[in-house]
N, C-alpha and C. Protein backbone atom coordinates (compact mmCIF):
# COMPACT_ATOMS: atom_id res chain seq x y z
N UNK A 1 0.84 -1.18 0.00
CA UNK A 1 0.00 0.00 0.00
C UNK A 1 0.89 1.24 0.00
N UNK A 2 0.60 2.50 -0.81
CA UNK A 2 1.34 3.77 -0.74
C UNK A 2 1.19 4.61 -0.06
N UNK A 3 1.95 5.11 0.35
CA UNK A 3 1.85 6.32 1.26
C UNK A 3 0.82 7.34 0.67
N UNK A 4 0.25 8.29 1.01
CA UNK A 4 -0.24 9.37 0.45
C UNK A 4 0.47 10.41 0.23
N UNK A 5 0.20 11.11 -0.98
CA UNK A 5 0.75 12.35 -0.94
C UNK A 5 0.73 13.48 -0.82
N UNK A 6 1.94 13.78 0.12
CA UNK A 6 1.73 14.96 1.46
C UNK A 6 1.12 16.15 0.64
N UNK A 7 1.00 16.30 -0.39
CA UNK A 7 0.24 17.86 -1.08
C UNK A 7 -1.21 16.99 -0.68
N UNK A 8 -1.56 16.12 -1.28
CA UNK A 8 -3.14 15.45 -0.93
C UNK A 8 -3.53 15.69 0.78
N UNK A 9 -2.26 15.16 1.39
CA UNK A 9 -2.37 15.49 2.95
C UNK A 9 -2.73 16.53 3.63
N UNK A 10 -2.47 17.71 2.73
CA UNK A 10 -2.32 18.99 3.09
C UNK A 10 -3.40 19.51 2.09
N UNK A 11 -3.89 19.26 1.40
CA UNK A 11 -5.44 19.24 0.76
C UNK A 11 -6.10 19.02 1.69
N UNK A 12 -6.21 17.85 1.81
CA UNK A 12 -7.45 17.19 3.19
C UNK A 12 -7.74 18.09 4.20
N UNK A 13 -6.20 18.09 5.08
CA UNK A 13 -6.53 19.32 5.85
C UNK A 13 -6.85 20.75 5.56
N UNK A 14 -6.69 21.08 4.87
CA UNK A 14 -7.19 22.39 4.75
C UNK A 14 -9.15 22.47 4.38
N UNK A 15 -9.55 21.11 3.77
CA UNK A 15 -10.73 20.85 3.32
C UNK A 15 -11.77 20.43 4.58
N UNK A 16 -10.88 20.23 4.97
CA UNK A 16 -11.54 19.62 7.13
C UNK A 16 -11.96 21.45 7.45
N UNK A 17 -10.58 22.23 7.50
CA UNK A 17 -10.28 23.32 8.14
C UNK A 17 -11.74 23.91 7.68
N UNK A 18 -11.98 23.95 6.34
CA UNK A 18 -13.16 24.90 5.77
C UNK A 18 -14.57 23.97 6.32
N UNK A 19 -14.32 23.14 6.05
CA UNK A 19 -15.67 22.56 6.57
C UNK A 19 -16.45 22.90 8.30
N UNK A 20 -14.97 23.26 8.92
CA UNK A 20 -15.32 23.15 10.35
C UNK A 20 -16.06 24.77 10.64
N UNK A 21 -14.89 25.32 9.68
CA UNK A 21 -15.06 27.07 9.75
C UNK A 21 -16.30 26.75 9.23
N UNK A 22 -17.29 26.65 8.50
CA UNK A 22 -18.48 26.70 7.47
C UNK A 22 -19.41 26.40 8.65
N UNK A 23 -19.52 25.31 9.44
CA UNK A 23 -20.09 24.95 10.01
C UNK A 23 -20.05 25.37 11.48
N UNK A 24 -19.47 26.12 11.71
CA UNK A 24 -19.19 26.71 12.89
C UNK A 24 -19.42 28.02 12.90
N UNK A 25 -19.65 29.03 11.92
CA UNK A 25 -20.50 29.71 11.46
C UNK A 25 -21.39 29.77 11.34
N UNK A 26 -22.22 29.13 10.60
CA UNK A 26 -23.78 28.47 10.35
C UNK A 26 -23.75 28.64 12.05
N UNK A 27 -23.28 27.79 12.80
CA UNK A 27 -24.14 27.38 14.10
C UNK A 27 -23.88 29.28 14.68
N UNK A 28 -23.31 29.83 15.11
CA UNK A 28 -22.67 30.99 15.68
C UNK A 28 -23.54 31.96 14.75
N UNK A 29 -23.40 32.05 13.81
CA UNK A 29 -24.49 32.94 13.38
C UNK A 29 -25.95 32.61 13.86
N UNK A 30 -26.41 31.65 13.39
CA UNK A 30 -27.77 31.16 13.94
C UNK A 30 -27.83 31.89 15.52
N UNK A 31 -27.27 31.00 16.13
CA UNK A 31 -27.04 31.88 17.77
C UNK A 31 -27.70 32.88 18.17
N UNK A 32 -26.17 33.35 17.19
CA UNK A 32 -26.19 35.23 17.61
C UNK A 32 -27.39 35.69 16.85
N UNK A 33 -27.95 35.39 15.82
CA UNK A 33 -29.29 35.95 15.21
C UNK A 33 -30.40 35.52 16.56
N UNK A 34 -30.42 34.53 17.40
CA UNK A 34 -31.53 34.28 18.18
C UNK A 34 -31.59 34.86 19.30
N UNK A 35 -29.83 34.84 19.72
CA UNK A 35 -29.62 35.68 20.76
C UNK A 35 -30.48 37.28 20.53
N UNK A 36 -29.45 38.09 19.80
CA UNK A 36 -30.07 39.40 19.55
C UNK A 36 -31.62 39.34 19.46
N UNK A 37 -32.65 38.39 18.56
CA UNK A 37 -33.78 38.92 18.58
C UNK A 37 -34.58 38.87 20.19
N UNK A 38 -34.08 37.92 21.07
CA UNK A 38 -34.55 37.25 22.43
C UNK A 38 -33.79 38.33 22.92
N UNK A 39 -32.98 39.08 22.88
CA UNK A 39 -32.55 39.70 23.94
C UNK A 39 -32.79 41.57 23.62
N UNK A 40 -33.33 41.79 22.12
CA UNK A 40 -33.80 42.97 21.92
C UNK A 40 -32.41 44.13 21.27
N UNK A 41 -31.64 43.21 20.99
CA UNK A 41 -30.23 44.06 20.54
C UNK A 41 -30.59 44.82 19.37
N UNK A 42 -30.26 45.81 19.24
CA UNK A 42 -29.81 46.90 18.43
C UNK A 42 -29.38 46.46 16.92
N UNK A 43 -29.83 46.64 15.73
CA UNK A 43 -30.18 46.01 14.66
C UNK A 43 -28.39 46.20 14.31
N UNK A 44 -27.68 47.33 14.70
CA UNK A 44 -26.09 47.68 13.95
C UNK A 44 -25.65 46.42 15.07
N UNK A 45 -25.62 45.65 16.06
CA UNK A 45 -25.09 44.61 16.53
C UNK A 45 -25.09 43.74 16.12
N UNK A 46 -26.39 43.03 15.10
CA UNK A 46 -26.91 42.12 14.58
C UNK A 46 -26.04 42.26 13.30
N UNK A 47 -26.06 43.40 12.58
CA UNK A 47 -25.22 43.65 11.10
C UNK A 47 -23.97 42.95 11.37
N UNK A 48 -23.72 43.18 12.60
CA UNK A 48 -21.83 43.04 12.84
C UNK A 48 -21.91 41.41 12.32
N UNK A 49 -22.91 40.57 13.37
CA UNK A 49 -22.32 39.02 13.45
C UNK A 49 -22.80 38.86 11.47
N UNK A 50 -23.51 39.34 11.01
CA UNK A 50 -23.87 39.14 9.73
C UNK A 50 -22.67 39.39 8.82
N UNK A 51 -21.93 40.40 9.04
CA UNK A 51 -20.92 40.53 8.19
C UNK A 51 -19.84 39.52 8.43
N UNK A 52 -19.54 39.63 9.39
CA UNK A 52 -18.31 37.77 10.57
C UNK A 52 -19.10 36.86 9.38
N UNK A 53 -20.05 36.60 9.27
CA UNK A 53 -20.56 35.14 8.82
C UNK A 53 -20.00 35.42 7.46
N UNK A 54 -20.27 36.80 6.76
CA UNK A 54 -19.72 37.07 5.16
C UNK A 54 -18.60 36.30 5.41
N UNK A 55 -17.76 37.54 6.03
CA UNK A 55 -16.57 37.39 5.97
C UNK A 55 -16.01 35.47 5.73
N UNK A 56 -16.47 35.17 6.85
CA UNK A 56 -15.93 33.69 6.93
C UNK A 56 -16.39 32.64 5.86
N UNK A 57 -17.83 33.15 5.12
CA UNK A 57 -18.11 32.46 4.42
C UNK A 57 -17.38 32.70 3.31
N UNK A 58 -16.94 34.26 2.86
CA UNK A 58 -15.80 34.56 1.88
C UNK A 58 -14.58 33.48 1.76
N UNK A 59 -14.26 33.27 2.98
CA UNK A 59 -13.20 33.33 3.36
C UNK A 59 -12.87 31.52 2.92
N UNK A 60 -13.92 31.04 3.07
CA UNK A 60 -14.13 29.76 3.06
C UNK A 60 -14.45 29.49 1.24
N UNK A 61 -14.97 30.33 0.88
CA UNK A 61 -15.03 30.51 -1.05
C UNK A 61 -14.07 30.32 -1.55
N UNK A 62 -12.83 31.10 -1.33
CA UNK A 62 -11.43 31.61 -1.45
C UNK A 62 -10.33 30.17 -0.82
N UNK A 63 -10.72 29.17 0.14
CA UNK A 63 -9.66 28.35 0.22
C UNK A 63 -10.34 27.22 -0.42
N UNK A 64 -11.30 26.90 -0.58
CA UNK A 64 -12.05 26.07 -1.54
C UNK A 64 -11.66 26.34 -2.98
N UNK A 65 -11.72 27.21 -3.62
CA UNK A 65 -10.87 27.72 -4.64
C UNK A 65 -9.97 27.15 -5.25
N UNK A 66 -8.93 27.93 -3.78
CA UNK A 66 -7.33 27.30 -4.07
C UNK A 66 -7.83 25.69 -3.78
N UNK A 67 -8.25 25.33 -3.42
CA UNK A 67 -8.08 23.59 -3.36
C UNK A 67 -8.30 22.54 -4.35
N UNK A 68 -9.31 23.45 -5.08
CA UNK A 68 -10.13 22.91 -6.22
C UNK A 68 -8.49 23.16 -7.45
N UNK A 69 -8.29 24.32 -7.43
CA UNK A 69 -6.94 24.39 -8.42
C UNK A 69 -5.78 23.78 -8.30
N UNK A 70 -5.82 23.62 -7.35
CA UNK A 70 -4.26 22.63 -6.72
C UNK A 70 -4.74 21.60 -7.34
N UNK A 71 -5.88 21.03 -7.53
CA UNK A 71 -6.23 19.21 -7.60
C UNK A 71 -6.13 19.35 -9.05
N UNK A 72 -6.24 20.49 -9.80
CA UNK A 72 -6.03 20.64 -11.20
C UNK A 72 -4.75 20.58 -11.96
N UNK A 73 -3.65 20.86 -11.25
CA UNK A 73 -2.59 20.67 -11.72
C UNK A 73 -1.49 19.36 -11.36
């Protein structure tokens, strides 16, 4: 049996990494959207965790990306 190869290795992980970020978002946003409406927060507090979720979901676009192109060459 062959070893794997450490670029594949280092694919994987980074494909874990986004999955966890993605999903750990989803939950944290959800949250904080239930929190703020149950607790009466201020709609520019609510914007904030909305943009965090952009952001991370950007962020998560962008290493998915690169991962998808790496497997291309």
């Amino acid at each position: 049996m062959q070893r794997p190869d450490p670029e594949d290795t280092r694919r994987a992980a980074q494909a874990r990494l986004v999955a966890f970020v993605i999903a750990g978002t989803m939950l944290l946003w959800m949250g904080a959207q239930w929190l703020g409406g149950a607790l009466g927060w201020d709609t520019r507090y609510v914007f904030l965790f909305d943009f965090a979720a952009i952001a991370a979901f950007v962020w998560a676009m962008v290493v998915t990306y690169q991962i998808w192109r790496g497997r291309q060459r």
